[in-house]
Protein backbone atom coordinates (compact mmCIF):
# COMPACT_ATOMS: atom_id res chain seq x y z
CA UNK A 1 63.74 -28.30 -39.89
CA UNK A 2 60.97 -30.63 -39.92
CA UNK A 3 59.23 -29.04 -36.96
CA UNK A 4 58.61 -26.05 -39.06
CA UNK A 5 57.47 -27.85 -41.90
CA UNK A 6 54.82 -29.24 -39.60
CA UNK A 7 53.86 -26.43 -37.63
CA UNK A 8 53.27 -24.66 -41.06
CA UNK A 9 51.13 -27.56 -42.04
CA UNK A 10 49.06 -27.72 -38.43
CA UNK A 11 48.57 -23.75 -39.45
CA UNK A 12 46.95 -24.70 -42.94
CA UNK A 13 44.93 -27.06 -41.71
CA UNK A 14 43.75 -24.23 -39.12
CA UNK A 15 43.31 -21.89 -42.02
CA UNK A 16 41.35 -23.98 -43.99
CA UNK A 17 38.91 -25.01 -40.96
CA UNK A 18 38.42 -21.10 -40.44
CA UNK A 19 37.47 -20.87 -44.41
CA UNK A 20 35.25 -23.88 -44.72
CA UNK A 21 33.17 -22.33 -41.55
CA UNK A 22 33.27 -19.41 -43.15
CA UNK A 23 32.14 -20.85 -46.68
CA UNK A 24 29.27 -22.96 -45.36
CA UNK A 25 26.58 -20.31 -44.65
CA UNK A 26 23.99 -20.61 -42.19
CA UNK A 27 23.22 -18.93 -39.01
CA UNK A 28 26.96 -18.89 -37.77
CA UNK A 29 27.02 -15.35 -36.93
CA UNK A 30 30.67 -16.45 -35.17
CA UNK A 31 32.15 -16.91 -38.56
CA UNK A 32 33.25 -12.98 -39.31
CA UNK A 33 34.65 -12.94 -35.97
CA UNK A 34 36.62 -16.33 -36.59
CA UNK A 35 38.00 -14.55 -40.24
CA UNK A 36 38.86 -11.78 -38.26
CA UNK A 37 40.59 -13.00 -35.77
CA UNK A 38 42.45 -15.85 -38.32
CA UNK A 39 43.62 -12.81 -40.79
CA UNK A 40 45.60 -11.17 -37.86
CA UNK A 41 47.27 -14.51 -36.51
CA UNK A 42 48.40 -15.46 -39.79
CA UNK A 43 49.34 -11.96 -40.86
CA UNK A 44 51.26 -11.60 -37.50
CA UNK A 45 52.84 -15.14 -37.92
CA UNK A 46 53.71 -14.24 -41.83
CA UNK A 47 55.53 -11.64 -40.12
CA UNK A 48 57.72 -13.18 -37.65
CA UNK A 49 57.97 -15.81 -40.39
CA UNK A 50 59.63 -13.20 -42.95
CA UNK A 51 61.73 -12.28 -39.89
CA UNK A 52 63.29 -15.21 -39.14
CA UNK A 53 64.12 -16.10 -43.09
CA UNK A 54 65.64 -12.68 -42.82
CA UNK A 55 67.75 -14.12 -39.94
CA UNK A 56 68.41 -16.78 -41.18
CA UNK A 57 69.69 -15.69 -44.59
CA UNK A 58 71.99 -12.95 -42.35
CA UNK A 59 73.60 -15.74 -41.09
CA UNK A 60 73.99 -17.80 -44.26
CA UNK A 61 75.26 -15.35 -45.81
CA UNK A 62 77.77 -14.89 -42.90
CA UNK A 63 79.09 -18.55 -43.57
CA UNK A 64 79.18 -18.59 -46.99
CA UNK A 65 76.34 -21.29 -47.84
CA UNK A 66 76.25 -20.33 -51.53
CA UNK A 67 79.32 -20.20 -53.49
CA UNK A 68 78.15 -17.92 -56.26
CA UNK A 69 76.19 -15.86 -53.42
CA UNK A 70 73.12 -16.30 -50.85
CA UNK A 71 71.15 -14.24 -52.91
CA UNK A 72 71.17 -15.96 -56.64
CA UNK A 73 71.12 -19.57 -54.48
CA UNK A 74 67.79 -17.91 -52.86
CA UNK A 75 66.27 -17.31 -56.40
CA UNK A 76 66.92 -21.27 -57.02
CA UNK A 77 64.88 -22.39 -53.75
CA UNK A 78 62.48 -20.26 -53.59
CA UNK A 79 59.73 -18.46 -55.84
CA UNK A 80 60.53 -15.47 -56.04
CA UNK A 81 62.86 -13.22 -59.12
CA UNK A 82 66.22 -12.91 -58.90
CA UNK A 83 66.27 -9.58 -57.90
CA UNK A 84 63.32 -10.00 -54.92
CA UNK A 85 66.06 -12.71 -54.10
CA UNK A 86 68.99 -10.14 -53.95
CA UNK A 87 67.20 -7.45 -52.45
CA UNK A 88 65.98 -10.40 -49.45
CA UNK A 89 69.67 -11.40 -49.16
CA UNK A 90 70.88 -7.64 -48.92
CA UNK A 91 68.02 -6.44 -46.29
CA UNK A 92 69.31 -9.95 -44.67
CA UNK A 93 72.77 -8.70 -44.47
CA UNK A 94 72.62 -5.48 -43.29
CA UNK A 95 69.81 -6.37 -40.68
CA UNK A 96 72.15 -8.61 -38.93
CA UNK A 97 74.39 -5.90 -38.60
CA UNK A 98 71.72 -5.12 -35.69
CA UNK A 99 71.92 -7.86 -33.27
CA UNK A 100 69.64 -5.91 -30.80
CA UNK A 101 66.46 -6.37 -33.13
CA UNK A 102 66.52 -10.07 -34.18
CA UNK A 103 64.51 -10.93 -31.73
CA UNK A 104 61.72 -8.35 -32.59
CA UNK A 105 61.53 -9.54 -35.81
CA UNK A 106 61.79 -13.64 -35.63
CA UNK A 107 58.60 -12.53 -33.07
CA UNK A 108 56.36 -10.54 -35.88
CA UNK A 109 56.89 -7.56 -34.03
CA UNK A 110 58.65 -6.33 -37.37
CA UNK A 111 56.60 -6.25 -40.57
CA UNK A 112 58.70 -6.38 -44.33
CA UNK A 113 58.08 -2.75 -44.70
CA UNK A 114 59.55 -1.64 -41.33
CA UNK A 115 62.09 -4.52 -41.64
CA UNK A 116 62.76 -2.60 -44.69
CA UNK A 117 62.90 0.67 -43.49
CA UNK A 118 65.37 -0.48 -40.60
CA UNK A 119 67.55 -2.30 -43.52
CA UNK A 120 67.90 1.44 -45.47
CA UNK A 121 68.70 3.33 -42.06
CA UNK A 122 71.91 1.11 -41.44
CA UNK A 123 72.99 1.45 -45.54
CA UNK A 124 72.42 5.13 -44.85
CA UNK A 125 75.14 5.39 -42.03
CA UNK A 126 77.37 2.88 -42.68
CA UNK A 127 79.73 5.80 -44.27
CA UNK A 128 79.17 8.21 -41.59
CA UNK A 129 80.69 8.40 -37.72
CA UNK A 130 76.74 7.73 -37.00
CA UNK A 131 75.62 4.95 -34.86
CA UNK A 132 73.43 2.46 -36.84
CA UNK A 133 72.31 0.85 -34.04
CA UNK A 134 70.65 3.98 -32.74
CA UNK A 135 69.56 5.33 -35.92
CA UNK A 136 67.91 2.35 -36.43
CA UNK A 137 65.96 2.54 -32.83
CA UNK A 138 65.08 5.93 -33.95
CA UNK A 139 63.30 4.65 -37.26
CA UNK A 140 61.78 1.37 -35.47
CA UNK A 141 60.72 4.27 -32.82
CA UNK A 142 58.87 6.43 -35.53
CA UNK A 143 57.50 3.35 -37.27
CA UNK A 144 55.52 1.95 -34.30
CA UNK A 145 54.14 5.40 -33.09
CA UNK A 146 53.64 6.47 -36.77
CA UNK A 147 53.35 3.54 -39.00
CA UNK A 148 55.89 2.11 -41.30
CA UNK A 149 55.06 4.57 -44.12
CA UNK A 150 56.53 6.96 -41.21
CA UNK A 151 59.05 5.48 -40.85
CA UNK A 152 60.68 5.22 -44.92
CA UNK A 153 59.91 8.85 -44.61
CA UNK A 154 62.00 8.80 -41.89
CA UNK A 155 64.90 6.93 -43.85
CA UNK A 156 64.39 9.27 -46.69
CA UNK A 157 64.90 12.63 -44.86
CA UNK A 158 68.39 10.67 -43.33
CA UNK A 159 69.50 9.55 -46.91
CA UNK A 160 69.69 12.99 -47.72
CA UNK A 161 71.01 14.06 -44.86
CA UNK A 162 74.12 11.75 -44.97
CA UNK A 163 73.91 12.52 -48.95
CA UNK A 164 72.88 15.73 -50.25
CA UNK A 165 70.97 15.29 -53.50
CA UNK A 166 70.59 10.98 -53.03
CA UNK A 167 66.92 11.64 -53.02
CA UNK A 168 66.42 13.82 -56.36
CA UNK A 169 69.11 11.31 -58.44
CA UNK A 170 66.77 8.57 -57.39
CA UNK A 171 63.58 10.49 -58.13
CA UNK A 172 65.28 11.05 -61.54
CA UNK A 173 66.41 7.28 -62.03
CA UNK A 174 62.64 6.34 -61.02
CA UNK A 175 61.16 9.29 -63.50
CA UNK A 176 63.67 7.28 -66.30
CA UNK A 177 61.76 3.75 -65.38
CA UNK A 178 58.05 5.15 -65.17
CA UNK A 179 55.61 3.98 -67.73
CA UNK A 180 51.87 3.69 -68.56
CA UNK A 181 50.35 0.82 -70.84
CA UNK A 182 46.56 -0.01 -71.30
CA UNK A 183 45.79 -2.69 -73.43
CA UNK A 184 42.86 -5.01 -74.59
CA UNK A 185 43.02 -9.06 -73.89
CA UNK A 186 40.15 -11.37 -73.94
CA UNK A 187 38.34 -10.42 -77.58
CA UNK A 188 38.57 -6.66 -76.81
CA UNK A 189 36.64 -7.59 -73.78
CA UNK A 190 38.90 -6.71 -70.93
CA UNK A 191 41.66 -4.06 -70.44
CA UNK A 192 44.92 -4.69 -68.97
CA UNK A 193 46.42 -1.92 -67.35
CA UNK A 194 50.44 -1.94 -65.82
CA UNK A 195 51.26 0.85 -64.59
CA UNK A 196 55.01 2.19 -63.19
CA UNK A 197 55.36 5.11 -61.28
CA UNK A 198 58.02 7.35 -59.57
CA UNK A 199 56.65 8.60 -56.10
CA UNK A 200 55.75 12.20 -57.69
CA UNK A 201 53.71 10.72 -60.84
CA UNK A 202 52.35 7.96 -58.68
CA UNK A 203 50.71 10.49 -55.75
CA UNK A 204 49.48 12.35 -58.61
CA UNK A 205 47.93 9.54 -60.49
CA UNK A 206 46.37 7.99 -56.72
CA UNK A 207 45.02 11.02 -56.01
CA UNK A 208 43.28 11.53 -59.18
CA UNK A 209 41.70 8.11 -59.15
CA UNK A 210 40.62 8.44 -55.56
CA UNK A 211 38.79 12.00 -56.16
CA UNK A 212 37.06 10.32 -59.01
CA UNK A 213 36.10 7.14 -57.14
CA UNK A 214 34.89 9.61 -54.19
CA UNK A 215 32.61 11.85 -56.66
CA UNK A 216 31.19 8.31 -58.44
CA UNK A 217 30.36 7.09 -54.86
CA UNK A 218 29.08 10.31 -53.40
CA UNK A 219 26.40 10.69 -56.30
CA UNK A 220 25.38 7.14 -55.72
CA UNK A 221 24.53 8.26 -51.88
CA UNK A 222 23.40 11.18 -52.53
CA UNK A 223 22.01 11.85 -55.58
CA UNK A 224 20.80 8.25 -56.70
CA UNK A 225 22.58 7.77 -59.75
CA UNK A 226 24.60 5.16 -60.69
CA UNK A 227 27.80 6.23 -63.06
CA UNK A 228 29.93 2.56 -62.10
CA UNK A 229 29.06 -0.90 -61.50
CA UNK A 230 27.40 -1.22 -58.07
CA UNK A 231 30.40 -3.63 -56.66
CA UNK A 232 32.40 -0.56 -56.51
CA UNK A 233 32.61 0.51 -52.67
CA UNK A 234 36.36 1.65 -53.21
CA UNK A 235 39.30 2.51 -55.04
CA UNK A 236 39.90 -0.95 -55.02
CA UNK A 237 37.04 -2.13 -56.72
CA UNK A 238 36.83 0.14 -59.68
């Protein structure tokens, strides 16, 4: 696999051209175009990248490469947890049970989340007389008109569908693992927030912070006054 060892490294060295024009100031006025353009290349190509690991393990795991498991021999060779490492090798193995969309995703066509999404519609089915092959088209379907946030929706309504109740046990399983923990680092001089959610608490807790941010920005625009640091343009930034 040395050819994609080097085509990775031809990429970086694209990269970092595209950052040290952008770094170096003057009247380039091509530079936020060339950022632009670089984020969605290498966003598209860290797609079809994930996609063909995904592959890739699928198949591994097929032949048995790992004798304790593809999934705790991916937490060994790559950086990632042990349980992003099972979760990869168990999106990996039921993704391959869809043949028709390997393609798609060793292209970039496919981002995680939809990858994702597809992975959940075949564990969804594979108990019922459905077809995961079209189920799946269904959910890829929704998730390119729609958006891939679409398309887990999509997965959810099927989940309890095929499984009365599925949704509200896992609601109640996520309620069990929510928590909320602010605390002080640096001298007292910086807060450290981590913060665990369920979907319900989390919605409630985004929309809360946005309405806030929105009022703090709107009297800055409006009104003059300035109630947060002036770097704050977003949510983000607070």
């Amino acid at each position: 696999m040395d050819g994609v060892a080097g085509q990775v490294a031809s990429m970086s060295r694209v990269v970092r051209g595209v950052l040290e024009r952008a770094r170096a100031g003057g009247d380039d006025v091509g530079r936020v175009d060339a950022v632009r353009e670089a984020i969605v290349e290498v966003g598209r190509a860290a797609q079809a990248l994930q996609g063909m690991l995904l592959a890739l393990v699928g198949e591994g795991d097929r032949l048995g490469i790992a004798r304790g498991g593809v999934g705790p021999w991916l937490g060994t060779v790559l950086d990632v947890t042990e349980g992003r490492a099972r979760a990869l090798a168990h999106d990996a193995r039921l993704l391959a049970r869809l043949p028709g969309v390997e393609a798609q995703l060793c292209s970039g066509m496919i981002g995680p989340d939809s990858a994702r999404a597809l992975a959940r519609t075949v564990k969804a089915v594979r108990a019922t007389g459905l077809d995961p092959a079209e189920e799946a088209a269904k959910t890829l379907e929704v998730t390119r008109e729609r958006g891939a946030r679409a398309g887990l929706e999509r997965v959810r309504v099927l989940e309890e569908q095929v499984a009365p109740g599925s949704i509200e046990a896992r609601h109640a399983r996520e309620r069990e693992r929510s928590f909320a923990r602010i605390s002080t680092c640096g001298e007292g001089q910086m807060h450290r927030c981590e913060i665990l959610l369920d979907p319900v608490r989390g919605a409630v807790f985004q929309a809360a912070i946005d309405l806030q941010v929105a009022e703090m920005i709107r009297t800055r625009q409006f009104d003059g006054g300035e109630i947060v640091p002036e770097d704050v343009r977003s949510t983000e930034r607070v």
